[in-house]
N, C-alpha and C. Protein backbone atom coordinates (compact mmCIF):
# COMPACT_ATOMS: atom_id res chain seq x y z
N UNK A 1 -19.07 29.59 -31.15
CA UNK A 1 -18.48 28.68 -32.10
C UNK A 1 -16.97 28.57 -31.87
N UNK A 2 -16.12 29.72 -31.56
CA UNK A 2 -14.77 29.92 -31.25
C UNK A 2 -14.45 28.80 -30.34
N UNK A 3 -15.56 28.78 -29.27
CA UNK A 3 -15.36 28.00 -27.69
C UNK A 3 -15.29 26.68 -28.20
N UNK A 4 -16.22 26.01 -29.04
CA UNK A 4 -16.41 24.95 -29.19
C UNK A 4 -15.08 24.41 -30.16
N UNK A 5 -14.33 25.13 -30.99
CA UNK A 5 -13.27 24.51 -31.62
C UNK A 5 -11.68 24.62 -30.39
N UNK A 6 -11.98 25.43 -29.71
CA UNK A 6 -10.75 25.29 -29.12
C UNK A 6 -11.05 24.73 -27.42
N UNK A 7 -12.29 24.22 -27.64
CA UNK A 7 -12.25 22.62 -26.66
C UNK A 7 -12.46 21.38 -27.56
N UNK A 8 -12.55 22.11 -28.74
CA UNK A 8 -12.03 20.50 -29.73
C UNK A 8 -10.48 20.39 -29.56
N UNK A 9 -10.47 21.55 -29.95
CA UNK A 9 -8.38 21.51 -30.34
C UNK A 9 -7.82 20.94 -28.65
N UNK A 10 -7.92 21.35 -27.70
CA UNK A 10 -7.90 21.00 -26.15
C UNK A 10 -7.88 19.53 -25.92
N UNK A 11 -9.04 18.81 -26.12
CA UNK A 11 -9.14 17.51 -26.22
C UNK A 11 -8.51 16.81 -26.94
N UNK A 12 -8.23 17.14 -28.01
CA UNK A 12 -7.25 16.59 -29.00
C UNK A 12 -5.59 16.52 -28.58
N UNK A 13 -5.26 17.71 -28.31
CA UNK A 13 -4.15 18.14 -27.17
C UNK A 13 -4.26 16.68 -26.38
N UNK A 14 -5.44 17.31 -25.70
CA UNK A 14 -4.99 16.14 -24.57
C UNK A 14 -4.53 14.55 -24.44
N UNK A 15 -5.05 14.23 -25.66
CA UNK A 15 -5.61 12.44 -25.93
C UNK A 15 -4.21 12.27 -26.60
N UNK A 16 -3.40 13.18 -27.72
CA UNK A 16 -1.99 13.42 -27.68
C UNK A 16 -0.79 13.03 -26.50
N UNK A 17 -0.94 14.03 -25.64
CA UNK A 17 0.13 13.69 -24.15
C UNK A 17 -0.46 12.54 -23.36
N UNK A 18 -1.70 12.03 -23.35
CA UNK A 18 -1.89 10.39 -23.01
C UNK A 18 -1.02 9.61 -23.51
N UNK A 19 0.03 9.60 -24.43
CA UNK A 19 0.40 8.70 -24.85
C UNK A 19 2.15 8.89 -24.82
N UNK A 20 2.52 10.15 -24.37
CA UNK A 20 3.32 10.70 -23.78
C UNK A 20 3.51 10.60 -22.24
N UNK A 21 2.27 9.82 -22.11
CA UNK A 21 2.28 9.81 -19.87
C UNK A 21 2.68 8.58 -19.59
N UNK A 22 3.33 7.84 -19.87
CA UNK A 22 3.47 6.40 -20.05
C UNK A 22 4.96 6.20 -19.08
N UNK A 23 4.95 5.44 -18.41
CA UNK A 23 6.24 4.86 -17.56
C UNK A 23 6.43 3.04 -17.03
N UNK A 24 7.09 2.73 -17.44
CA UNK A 24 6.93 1.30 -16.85
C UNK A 24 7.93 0.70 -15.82
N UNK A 25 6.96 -0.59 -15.09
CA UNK A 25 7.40 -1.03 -14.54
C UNK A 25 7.36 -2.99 -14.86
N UNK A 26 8.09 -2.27 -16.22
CA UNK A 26 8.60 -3.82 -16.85
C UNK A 26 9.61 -4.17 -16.26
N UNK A 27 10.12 -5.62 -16.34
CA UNK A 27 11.52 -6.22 -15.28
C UNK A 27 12.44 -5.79 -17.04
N UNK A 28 12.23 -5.55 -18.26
CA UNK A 28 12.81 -5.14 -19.11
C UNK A 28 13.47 -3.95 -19.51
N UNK A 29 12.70 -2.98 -18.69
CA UNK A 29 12.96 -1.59 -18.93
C UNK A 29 13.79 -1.24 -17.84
N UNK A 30 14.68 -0.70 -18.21
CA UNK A 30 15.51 0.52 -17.42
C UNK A 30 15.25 1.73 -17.60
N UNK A 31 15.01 2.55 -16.06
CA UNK A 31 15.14 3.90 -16.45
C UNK A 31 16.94 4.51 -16.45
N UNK A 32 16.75 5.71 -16.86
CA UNK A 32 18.24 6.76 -17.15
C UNK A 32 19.07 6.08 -15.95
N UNK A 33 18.29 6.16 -14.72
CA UNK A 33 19.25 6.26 -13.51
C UNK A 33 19.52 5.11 -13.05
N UNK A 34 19.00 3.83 -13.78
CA UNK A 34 19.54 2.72 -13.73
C UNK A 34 20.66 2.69 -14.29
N UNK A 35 20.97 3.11 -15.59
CA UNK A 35 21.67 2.38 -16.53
C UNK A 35 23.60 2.73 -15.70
N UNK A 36 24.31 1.90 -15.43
CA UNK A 36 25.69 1.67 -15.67
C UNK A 36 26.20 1.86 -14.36
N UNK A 37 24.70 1.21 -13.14
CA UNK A 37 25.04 0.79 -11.91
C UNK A 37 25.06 -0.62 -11.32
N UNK A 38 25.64 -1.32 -10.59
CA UNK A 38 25.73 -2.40 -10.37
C UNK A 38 24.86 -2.44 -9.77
N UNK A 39 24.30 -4.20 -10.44
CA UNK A 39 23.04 -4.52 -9.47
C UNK A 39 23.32 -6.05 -9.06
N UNK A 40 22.81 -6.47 -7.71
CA UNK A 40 23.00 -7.54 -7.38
C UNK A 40 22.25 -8.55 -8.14
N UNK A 41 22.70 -9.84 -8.55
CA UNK A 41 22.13 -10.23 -9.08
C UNK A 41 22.43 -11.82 -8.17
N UNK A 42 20.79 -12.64 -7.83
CA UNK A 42 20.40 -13.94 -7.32
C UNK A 42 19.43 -14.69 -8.23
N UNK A 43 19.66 -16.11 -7.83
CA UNK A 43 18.91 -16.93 -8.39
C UNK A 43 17.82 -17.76 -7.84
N UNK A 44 16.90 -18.08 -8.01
CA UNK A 44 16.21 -18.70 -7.26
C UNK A 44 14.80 -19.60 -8.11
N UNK A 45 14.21 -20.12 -7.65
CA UNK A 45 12.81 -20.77 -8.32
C UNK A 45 11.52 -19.79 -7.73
N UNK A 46 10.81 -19.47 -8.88
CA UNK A 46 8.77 -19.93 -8.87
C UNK A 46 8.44 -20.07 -7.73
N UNK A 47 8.06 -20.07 -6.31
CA UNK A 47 6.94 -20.39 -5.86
C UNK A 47 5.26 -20.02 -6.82
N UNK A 48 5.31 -19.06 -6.07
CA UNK A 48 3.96 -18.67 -6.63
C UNK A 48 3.61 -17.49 -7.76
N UNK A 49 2.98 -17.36 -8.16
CA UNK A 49 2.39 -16.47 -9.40
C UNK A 49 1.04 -15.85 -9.19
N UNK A 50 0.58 -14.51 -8.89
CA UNK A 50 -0.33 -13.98 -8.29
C UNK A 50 -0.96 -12.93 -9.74
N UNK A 51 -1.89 -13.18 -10.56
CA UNK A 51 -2.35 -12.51 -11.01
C UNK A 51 -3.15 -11.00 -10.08
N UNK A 52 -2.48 -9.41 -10.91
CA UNK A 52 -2.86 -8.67 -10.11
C UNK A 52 -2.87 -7.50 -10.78
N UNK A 53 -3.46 -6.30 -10.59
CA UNK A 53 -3.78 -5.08 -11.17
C UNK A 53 -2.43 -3.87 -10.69
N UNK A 54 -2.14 -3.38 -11.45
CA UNK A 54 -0.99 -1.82 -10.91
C UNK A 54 -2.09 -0.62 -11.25
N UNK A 55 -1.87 0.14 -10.57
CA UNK A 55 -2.62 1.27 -10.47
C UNK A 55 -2.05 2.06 -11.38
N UNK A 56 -2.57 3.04 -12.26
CA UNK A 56 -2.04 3.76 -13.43
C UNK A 56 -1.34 5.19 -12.33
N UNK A 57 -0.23 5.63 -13.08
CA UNK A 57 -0.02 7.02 -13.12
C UNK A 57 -0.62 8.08 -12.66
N UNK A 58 -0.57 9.32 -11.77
CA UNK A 58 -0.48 10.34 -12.23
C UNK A 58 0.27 11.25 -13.15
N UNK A 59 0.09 12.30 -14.05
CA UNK A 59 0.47 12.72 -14.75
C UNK A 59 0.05 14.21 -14.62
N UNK A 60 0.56 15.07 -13.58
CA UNK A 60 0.46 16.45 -13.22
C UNK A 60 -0.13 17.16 -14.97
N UNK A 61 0.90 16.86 -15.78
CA UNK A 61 0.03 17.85 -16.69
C UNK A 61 -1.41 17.55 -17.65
N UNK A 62 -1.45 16.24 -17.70
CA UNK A 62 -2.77 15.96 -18.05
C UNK A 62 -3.90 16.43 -17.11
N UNK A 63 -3.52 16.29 -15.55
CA UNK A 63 -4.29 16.58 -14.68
C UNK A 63 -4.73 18.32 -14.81
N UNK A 64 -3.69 19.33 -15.19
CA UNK A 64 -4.08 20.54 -15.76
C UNK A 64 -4.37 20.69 -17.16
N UNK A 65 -4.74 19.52 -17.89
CA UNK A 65 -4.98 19.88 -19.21
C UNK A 65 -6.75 20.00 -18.68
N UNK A 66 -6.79 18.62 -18.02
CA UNK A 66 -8.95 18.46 -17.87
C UNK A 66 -9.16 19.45 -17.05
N UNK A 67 -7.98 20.37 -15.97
CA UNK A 67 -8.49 21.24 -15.29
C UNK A 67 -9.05 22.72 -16.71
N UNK A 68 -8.11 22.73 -17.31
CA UNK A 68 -7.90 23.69 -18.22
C UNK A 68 -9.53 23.68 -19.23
N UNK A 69 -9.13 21.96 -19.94
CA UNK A 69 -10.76 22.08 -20.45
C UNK A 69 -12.06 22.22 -19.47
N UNK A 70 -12.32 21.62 -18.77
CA UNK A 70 -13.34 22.22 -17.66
C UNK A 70 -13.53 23.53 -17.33
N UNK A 71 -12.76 24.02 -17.41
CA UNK A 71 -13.07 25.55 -17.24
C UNK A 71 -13.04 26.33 -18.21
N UNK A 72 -12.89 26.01 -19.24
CA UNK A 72 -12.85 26.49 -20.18
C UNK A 72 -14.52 25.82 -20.93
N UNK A 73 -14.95 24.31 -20.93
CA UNK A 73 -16.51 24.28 -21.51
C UNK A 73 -17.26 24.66 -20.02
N UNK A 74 -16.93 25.02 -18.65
CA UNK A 74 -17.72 25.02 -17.88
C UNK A 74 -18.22 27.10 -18.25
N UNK A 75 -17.03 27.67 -18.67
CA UNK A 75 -17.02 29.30 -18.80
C UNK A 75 -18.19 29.83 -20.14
N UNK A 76 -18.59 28.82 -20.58
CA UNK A 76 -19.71 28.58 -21.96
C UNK A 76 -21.12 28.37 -21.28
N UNK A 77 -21.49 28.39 -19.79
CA UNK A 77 -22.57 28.19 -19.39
C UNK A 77 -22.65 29.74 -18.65
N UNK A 78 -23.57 30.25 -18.81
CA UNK A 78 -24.15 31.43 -18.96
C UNK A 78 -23.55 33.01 -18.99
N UNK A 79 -24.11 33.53 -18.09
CA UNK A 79 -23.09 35.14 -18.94
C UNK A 79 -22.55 35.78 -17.13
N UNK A 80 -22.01 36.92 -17.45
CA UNK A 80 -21.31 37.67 -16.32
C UNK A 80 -20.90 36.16 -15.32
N UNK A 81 -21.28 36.52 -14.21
CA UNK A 81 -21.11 35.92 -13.08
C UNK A 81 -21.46 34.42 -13.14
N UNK A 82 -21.98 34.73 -13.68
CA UNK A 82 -22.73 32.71 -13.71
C UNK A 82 -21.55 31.99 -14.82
N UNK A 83 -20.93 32.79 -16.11
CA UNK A 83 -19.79 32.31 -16.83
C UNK A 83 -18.57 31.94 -15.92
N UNK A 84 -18.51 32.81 -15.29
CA UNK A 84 -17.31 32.73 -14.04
C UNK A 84 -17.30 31.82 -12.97
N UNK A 85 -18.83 31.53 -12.43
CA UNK A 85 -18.74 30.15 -11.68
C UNK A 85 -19.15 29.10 -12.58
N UNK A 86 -19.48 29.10 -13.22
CA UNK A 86 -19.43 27.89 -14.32
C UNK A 86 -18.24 27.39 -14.74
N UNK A 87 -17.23 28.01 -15.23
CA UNK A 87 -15.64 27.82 -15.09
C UNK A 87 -14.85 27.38 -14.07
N UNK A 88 -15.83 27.48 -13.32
CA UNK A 88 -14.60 27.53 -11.88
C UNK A 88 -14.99 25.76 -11.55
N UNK A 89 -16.39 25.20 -11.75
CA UNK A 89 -16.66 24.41 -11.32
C UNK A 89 -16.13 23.33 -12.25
N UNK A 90 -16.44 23.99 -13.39
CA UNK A 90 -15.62 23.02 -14.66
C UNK A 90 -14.74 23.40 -14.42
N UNK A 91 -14.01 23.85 -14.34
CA UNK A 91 -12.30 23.42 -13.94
C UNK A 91 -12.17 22.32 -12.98
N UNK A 92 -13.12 22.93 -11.93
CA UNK A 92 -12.70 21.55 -10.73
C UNK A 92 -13.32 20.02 -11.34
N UNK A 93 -14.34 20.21 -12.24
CA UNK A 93 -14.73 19.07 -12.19
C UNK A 93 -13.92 18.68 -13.33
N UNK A 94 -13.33 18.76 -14.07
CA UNK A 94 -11.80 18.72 -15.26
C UNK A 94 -11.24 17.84 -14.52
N UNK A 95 -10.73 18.93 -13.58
CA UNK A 95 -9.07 18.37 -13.34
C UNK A 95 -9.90 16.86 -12.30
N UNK A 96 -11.04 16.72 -11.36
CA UNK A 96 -11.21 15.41 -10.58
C UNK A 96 -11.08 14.44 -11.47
N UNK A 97 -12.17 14.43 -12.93
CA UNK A 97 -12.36 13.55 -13.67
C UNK A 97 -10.75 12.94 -14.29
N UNK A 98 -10.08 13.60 -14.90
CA UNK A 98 -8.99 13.43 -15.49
C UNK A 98 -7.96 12.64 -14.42
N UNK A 99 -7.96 12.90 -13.10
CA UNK A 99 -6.91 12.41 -11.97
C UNK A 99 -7.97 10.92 -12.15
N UNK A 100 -9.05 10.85 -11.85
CA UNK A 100 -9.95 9.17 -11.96
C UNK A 100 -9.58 9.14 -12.75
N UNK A 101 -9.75 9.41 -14.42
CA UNK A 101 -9.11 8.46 -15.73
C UNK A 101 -7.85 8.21 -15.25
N UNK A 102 -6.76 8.87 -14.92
CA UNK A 102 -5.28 8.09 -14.75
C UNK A 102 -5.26 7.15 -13.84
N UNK A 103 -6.09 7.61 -13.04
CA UNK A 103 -5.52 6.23 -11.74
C UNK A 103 -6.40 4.67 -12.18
N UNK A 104 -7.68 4.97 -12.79
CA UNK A 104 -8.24 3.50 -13.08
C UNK A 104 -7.62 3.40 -14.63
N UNK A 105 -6.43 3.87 -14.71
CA UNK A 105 -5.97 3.18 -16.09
C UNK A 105 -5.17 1.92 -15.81
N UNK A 106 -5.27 0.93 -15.43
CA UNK A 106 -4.53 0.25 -14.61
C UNK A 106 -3.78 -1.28 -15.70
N UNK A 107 -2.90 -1.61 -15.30
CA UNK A 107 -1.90 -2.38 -16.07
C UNK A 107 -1.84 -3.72 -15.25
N UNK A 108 -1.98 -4.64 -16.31
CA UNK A 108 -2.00 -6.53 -15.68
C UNK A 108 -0.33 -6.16 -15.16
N UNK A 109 -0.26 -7.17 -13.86
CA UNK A 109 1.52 -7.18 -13.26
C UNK A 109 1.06 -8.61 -12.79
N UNK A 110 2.51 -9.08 -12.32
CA UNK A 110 2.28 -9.99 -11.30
C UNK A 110 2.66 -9.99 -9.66
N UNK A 111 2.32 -10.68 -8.86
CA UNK A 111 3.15 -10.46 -7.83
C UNK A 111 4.02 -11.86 -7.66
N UNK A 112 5.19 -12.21 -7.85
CA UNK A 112 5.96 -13.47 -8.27
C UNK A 112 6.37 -13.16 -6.13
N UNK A 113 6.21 -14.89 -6.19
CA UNK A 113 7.11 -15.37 -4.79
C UNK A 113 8.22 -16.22 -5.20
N UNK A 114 9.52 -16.09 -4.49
CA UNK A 114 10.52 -16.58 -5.13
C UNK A 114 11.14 -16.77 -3.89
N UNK A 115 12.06 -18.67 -4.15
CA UNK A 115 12.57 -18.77 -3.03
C UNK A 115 13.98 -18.65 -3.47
N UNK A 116 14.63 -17.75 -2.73
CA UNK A 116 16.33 -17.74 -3.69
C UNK A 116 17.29 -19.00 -3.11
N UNK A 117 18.16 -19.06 -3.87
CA UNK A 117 19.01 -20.26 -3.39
C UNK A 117 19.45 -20.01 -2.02
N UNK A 118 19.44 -18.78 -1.68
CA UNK A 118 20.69 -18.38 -0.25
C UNK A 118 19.51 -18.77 1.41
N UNK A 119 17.96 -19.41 0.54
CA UNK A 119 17.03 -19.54 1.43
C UNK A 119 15.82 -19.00 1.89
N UNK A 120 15.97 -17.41 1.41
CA UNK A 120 15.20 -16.63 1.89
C UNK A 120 14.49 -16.74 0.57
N UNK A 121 12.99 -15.99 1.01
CA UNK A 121 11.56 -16.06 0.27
C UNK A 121 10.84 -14.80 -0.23
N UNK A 122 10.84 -14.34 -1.29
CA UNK A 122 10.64 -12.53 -1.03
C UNK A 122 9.56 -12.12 -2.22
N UNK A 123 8.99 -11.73 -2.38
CA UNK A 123 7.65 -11.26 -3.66
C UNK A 123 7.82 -10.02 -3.98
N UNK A 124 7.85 -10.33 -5.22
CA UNK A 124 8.08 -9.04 -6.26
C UNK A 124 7.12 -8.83 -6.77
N UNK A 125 6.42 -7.56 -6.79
CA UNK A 125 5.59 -7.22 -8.28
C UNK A 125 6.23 -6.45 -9.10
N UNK A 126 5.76 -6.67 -10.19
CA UNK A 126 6.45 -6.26 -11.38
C UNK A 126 5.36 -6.42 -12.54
N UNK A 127 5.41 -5.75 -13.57
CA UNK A 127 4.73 -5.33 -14.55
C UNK A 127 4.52 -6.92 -15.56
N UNK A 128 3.44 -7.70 -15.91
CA UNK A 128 3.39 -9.26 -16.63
C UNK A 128 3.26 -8.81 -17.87
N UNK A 129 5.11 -8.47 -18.13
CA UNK A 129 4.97 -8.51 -19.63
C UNK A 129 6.26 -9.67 -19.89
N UNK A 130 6.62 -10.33 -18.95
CA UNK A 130 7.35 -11.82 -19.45
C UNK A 130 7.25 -12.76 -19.20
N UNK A 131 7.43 -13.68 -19.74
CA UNK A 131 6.17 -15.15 -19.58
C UNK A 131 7.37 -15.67 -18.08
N UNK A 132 6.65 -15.73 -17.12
CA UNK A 132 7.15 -16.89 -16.31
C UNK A 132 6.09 -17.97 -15.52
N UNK A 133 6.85 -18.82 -15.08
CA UNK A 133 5.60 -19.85 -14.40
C UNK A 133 6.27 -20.26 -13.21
N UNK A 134 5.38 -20.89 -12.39
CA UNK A 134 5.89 -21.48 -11.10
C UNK A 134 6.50 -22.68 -11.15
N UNK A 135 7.72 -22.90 -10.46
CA UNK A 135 8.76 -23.57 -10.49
C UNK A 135 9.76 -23.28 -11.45
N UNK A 136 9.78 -22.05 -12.56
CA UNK A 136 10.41 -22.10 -13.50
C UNK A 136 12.04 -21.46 -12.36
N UNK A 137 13.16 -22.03 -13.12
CA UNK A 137 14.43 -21.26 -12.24
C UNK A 137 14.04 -19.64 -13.05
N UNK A 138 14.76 -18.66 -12.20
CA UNK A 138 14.28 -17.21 -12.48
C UNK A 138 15.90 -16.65 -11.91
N UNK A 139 16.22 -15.12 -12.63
CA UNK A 139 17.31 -14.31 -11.62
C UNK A 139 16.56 -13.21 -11.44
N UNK A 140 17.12 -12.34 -10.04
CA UNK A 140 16.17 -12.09 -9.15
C UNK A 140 17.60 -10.59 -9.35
N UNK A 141 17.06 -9.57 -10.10
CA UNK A 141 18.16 -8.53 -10.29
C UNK A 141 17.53 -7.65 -9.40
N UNK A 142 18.54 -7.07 -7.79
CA UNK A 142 17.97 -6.18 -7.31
C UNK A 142 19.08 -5.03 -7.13
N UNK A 143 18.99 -3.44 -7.03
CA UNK A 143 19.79 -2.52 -6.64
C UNK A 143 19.39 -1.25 -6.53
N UNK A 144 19.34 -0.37 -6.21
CA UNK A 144 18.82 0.93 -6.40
C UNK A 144 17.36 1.12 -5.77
N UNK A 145 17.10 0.32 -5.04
CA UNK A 145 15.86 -0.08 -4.53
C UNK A 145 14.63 -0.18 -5.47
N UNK A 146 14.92 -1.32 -6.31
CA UNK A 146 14.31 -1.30 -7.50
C UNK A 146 15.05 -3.15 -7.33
N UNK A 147 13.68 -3.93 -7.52
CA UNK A 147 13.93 -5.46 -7.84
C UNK A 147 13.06 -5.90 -9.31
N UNK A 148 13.45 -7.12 -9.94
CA UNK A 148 13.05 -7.15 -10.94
C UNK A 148 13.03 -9.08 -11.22
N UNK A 149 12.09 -9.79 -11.54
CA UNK A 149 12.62 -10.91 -11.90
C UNK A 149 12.34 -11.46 -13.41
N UNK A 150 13.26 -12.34 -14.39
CA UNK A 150 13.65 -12.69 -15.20
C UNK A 150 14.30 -13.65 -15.75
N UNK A 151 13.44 -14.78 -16.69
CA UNK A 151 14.03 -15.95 -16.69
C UNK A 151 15.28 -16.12 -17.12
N UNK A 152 15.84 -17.73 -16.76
CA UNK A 152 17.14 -17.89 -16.87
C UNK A 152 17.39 -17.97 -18.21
């Protein structure tokens, strides 16, 4: 009965720091090591607009939280030795499952083609959380090896 509340409490834990694993790659968001560096900034139009999927995150400690519960409900299947490989396998099979939930957590982006005024033609993906369309004029903020586009 002990086992079974503290792979309740575990799971609960876990579904907690899911929401703590979060990072984006909005053209809105800055991270820390952006902020109060110069970035080049161009203008250009829309070509094209590519509806497309971003692959979710890893998140090292979620990935040892499902290792943690797995071995911990796998150590509840039988006694001496068989508790001990039962754990071991639930652990491994924890931590695989949990690395598949992060990576098919996946986020709508776009991949924008943009022709800048200076001529050249270059595609960005970036996270589709701002409305743009093709042909719309756009600025095209790049620096830190990090590009971003954003209407005028």
């Amino acid at each position: 009965m002990k086992s079974r509340q503290i792979l309740i409490a575990g799971m609960l834990t876990m579904v907690a720091l899911t929401g703590c694993a979060t990072s984006s790659d909005s053209a809105q968001v800055y991270s820390k090591g952006q902020m109060r560096q110069i970035h080049e900034v161009e203008y250009g139009k829309i070509l094209d607009i590519k509806n497309v999927k971003m692959e979710g995150d890893k998140n090292d400690l979620l990935t040892l939280g499902g290792t943690a519960l797995g071995g911990l409900a796998g150590s509840t299947v039988g006694k001496g030795n068989g508790s001990v490989a039962g754990a071991i396998v639930g652990a491994m099979a924890g931590g695989l499952a949990s690395e598949a939930v992060q990576r098919n957590n996946t986020k709508n982006a776009y991949e924008l083609t943009v022709q800048l005024e200076k001529g050249r033609t270059v595609s960005i993906v970036q996270e589709a959380d701002v409305v743009l369309s093709v042909g719309q004029r756009v600025k095209v903020i790049t620096g830190g090896g990090t590009a971003r586009v954003l209407p005028m």
